[in-house]
PDB file of N, CA and C in Angstrom:
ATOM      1  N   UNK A   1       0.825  -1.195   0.000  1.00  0.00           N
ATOM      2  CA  UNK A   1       0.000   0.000   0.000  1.00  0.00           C
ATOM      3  C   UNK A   1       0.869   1.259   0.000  1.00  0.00           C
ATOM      4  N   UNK A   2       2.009   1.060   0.966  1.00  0.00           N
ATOM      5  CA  UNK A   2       3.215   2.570   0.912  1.00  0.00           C
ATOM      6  C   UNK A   2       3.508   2.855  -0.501  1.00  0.00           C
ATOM      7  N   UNK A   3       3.899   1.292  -1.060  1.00  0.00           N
ATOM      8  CA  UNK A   3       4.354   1.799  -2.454  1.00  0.00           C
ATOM      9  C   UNK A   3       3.346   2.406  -3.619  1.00  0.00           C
ATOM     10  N   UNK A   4       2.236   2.081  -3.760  1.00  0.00           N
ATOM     11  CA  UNK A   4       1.198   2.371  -4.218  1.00  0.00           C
ATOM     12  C   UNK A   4       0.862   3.658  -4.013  1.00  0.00           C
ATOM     13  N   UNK A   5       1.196   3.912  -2.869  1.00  0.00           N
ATOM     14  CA  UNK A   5       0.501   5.523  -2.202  1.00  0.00           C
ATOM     15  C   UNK A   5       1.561   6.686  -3.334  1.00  0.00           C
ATOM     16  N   UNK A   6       3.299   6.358  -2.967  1.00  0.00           N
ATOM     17  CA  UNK A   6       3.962   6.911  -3.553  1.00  0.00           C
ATOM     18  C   UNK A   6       3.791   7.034  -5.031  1.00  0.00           C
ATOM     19  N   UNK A   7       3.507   6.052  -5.578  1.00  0.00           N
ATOM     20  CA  UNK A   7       2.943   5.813  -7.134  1.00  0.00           C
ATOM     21  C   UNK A   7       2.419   6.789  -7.914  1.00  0.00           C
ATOM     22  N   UNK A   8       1.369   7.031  -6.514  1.00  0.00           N
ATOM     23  CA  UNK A   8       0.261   7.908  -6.965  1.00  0.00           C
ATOM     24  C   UNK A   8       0.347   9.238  -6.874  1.00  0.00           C
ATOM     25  N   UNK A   9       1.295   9.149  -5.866  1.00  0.00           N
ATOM     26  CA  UNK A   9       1.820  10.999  -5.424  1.00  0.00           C
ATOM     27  C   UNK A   9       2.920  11.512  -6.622  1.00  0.00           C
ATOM     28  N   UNK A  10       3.658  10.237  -6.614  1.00  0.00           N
ATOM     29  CA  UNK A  10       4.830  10.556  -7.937  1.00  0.00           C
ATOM     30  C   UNK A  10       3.909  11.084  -9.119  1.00  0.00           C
ATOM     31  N   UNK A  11       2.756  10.149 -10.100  1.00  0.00           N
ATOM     32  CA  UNK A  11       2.212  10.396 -10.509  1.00  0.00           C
ATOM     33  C   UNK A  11       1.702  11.834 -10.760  1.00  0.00           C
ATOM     34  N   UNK A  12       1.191  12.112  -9.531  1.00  0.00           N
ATOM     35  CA  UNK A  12       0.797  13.464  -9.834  1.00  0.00           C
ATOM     36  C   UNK A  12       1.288  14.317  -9.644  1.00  0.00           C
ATOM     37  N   UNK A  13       2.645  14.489  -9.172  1.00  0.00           N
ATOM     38  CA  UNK A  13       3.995  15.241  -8.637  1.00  0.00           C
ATOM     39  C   UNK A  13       4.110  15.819 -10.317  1.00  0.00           C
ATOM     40  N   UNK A  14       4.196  14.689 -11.287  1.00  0.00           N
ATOM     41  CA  UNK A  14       5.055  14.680 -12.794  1.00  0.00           C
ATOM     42  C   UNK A  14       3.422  15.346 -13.667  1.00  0.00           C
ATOM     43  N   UNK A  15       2.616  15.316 -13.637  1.00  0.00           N
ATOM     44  CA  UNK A  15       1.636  15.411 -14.400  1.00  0.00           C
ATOM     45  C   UNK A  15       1.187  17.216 -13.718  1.00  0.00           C
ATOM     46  N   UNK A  16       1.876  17.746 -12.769  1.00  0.00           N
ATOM     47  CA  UNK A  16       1.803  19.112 -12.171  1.00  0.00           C
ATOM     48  C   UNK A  16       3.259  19.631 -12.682  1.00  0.00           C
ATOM     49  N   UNK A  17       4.322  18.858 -12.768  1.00  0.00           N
ATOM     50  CA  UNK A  17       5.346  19.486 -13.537  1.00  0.00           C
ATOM     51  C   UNK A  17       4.740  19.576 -14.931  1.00  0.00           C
ATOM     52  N   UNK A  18       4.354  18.749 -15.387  1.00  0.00           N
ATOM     53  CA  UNK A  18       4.246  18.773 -16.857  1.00  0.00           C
ATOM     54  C   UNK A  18       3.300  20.249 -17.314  1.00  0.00           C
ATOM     55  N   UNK A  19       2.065  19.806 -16.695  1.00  0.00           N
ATOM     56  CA  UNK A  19       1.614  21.501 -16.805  1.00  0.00           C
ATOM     57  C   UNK A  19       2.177  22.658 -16.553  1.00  0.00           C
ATOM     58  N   UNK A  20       3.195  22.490 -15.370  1.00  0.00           N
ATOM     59  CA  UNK A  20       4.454  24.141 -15.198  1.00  0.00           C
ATOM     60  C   UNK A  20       4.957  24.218 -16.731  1.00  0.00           C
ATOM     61  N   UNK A  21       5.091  22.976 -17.270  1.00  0.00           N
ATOM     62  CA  UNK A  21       6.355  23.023 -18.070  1.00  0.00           C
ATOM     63  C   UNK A  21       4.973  23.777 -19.332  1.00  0.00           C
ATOM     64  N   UNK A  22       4.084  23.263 -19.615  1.00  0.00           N
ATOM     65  CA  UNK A  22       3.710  23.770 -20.920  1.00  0.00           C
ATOM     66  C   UNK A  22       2.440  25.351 -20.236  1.00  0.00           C
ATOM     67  N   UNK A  23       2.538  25.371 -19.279  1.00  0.00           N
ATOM     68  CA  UNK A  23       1.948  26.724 -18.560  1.00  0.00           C
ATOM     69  C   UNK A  23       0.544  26.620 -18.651  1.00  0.00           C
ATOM     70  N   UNK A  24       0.384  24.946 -18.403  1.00  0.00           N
ATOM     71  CA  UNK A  24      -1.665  25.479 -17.845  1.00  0.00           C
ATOM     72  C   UNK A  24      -1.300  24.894 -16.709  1.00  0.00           C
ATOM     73  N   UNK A  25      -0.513  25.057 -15.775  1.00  0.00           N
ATOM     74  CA  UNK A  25      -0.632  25.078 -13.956  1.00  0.00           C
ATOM     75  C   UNK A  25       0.722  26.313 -13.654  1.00  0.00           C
ATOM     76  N   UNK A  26       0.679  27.240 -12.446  1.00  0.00           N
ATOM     77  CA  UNK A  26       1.013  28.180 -12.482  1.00  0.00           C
ATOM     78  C   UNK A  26       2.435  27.640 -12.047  1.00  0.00           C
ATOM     79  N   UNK A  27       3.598  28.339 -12.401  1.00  0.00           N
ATOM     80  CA  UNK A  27       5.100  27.878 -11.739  1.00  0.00           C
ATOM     81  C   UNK A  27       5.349  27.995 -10.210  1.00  0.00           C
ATOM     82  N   UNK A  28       4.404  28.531  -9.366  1.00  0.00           N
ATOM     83  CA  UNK A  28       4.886  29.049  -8.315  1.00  0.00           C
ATOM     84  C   UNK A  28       4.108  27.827  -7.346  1.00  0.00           C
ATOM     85  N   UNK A  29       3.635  26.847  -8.036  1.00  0.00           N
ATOM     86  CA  UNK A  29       2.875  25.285  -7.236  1.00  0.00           C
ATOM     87  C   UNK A  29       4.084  24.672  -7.057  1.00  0.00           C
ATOM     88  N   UNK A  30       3.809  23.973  -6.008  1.00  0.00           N
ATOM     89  CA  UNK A  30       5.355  22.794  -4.977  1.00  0.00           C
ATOM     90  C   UNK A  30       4.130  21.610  -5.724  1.00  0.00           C
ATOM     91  N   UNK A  31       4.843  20.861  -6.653  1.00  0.00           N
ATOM     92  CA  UNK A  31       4.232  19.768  -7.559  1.00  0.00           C
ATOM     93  C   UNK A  31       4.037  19.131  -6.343  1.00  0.00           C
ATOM     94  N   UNK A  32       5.125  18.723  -5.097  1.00  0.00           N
ATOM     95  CA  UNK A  32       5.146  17.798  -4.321  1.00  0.00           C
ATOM     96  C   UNK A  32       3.800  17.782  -3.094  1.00  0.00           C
ATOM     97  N   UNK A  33       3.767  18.815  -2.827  1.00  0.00           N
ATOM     98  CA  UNK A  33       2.864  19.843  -1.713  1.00  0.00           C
ATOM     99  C   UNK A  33       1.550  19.728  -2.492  1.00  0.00           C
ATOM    100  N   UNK A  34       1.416  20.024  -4.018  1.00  0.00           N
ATOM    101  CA  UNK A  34       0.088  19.820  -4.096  1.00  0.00           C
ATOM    102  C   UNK A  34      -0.224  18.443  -4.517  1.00  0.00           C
ATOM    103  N   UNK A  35       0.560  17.395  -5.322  1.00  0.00           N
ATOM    104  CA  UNK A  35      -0.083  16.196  -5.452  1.00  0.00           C
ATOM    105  C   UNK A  35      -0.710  15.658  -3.988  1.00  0.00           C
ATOM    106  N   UNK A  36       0.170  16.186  -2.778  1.00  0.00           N
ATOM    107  CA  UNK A  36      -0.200  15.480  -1.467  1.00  0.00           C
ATOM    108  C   UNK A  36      -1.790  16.275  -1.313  1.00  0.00           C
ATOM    109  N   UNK A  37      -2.137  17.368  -1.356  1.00  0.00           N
ATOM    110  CA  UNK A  37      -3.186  18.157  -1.459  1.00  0.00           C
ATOM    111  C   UNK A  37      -4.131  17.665  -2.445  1.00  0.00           C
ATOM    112  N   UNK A  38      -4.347  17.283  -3.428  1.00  0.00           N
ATOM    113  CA  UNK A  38      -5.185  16.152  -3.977  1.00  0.00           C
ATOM    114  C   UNK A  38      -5.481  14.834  -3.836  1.00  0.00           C
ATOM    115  N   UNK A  39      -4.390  14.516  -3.918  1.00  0.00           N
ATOM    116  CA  UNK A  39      -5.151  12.787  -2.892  1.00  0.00           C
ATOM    117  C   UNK A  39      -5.328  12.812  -1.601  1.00  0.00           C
ATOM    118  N   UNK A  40      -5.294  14.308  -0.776  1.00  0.00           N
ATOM    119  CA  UNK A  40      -6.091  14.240   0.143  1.00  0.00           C
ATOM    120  C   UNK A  40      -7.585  14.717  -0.120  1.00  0.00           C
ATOM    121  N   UNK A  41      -7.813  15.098  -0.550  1.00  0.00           N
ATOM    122  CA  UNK A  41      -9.183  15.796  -1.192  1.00  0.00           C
ATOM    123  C   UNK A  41      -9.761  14.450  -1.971  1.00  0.00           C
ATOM    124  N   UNK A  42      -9.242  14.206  -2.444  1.00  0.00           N
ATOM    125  CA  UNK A  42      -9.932  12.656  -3.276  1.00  0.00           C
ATOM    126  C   UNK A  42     -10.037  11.683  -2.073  1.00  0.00           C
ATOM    127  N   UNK A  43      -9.622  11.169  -1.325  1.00  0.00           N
ATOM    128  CA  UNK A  43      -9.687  10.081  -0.241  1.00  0.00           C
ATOM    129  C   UNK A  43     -10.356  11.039   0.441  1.00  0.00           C
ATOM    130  N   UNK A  44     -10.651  12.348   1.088  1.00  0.00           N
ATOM    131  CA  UNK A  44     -11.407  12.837   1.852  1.00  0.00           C
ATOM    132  C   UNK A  44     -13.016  12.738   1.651  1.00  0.00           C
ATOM    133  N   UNK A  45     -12.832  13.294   0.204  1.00  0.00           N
ATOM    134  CA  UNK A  45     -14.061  13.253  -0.590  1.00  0.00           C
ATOM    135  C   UNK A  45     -14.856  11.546  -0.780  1.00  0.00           C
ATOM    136  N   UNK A  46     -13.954  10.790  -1.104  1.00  0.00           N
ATOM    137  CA  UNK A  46     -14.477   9.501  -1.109  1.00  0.00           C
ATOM    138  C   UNK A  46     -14.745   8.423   0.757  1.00  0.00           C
ATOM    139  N   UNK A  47     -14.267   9.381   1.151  1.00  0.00           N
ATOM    140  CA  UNK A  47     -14.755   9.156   2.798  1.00  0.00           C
ATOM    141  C   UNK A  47     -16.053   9.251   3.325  1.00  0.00           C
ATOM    142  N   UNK A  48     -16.000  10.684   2.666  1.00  0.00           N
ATOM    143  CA  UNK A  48     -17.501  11.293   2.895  1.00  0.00           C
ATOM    144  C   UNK A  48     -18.708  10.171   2.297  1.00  0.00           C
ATOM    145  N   UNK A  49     -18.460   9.824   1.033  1.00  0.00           N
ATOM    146  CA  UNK A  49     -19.780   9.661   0.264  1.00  0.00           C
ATOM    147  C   UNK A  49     -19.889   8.642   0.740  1.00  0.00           C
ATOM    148  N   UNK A  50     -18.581   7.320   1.451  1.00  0.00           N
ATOM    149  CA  UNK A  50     -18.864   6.015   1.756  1.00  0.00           C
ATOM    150  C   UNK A  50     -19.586   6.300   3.060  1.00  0.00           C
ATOM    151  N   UNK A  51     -19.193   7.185   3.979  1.00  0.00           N
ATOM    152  CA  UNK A  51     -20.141   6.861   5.342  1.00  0.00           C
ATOM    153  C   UNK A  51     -21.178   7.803   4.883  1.00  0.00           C
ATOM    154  N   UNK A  52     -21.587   9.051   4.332  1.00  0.00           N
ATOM    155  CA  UNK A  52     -22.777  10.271   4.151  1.00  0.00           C
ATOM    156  C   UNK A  52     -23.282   9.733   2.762  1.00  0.00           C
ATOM    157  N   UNK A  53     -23.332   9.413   2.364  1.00  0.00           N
ATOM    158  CA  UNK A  53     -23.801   9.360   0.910  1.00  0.00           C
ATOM    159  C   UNK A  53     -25.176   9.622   0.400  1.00  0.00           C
ATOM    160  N   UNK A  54     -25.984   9.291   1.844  1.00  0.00           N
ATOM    161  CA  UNK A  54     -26.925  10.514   1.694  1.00  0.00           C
ATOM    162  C   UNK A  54     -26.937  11.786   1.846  1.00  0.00           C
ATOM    163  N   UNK A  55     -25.839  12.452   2.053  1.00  0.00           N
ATOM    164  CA  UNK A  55     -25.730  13.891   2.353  1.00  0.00           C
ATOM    165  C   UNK A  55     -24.833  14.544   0.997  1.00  0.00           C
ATOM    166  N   UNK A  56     -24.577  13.672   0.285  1.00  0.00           N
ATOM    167  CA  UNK A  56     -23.525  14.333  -0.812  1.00  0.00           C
ATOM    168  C   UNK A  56     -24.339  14.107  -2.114  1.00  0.00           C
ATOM    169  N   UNK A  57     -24.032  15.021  -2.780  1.00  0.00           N
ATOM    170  CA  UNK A  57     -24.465  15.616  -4.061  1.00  0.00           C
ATOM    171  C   UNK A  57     -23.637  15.371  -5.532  1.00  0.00           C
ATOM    172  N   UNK A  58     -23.376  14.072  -5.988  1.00  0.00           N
ATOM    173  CA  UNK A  58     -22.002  14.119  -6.315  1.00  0.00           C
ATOM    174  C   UNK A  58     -21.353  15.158  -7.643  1.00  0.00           C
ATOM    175  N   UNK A  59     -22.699  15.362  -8.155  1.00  0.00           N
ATOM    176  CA  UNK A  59     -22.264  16.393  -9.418  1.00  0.00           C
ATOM    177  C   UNK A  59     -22.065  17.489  -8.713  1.00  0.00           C
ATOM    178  N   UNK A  60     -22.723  18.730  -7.783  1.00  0.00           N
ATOM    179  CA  UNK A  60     -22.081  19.312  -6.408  1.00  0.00           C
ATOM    180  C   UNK A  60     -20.577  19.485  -6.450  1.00  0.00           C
ATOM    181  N   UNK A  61     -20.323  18.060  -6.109  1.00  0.00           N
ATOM    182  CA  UNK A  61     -18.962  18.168  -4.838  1.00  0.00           C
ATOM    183  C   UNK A  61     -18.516  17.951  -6.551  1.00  0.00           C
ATOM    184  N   UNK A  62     -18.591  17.321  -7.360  1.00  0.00           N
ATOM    185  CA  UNK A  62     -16.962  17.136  -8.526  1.00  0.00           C
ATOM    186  C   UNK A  62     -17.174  18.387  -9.076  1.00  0.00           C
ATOM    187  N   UNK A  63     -18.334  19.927  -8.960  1.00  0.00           N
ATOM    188  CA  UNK A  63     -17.882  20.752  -9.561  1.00  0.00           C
ATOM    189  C   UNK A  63     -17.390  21.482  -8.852  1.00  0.00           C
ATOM    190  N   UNK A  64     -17.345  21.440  -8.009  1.00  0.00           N
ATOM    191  CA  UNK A  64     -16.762  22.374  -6.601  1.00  0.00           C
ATOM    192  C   UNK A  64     -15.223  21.811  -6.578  1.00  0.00           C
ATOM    193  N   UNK A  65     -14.945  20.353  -6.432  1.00  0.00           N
ATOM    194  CA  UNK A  65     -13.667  20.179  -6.416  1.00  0.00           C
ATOM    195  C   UNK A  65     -12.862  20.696  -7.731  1.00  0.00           C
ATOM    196  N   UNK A  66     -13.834  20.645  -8.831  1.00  0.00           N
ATOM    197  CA  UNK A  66     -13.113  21.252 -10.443  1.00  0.00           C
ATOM    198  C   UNK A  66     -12.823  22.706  -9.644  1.00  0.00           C
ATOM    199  N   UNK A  67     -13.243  23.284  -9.183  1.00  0.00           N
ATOM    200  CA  UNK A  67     -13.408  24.772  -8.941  1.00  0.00           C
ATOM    201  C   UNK A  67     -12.565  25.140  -8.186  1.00  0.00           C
ATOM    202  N   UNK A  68     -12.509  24.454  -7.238  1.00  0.00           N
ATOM    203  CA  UNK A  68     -11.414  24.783  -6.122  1.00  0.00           C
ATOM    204  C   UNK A  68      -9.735  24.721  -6.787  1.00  0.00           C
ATOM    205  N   UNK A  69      -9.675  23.036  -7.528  1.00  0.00           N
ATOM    206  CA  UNK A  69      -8.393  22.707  -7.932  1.00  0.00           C
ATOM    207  C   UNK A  69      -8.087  23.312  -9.027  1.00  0.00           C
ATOM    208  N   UNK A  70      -9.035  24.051 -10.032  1.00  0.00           N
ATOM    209  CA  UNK A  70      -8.716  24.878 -11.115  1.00  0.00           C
ATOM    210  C   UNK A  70      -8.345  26.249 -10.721  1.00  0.00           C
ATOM    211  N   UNK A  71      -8.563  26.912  -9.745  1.00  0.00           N
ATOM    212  CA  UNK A  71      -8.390  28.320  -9.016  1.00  0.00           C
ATOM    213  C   UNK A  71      -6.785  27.743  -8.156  1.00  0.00           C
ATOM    214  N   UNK A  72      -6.386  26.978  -7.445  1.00  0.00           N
ATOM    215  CA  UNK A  72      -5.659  26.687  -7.009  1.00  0.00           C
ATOM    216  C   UNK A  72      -4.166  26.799  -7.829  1.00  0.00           C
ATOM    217  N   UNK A  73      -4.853  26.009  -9.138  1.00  0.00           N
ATOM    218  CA  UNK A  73      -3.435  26.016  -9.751  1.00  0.00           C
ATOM    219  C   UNK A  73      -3.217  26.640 -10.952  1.00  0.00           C
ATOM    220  N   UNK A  74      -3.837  27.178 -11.314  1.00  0.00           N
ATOM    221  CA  UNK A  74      -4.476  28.042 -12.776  1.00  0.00           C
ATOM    222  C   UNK A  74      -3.236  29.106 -12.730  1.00  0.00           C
ATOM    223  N   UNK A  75      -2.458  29.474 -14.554  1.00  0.00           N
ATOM    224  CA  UNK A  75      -1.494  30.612 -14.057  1.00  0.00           C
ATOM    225  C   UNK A  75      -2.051  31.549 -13.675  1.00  0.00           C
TER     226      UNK A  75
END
């Protein structure tokens, strides 16, 4: 599971460089700092709906998370 976790952080570590590099994510994002900041938001989010899932909205919460993570990293 450790290695898996890293996988996934590497993953998105390189796919947040890649956008610095062609400039649709802003240069001044820590690739490292925010991949950890999304798969917490994704496992947070998928927390919620497994125990609330009557309380969540899911088209809602994935446009809100588009919203949040597009303002976050947008140049």
């Amino acid at each position: 599971m450790v290695a898996a976790d890293e996988r996934g952080f590497k993953g998105l570590a390189e796919v947040i460089e890649a956008g610095q590099i062609d400039g649709s994510i802003r240069a001044g994002v820590e690739p490292g700092a925010a991949a950890v900041m999304l798969q917490a938001l994704i496992r947070g989010v998928a927390a919620i709906y497994l125990t609330h899932s009557e309380r969540t909205r899911v088209d809602a919460i994935r446009d809100t998370c588009q919203s949040w993570i597009c303002s976050a990293l947008a140049p």
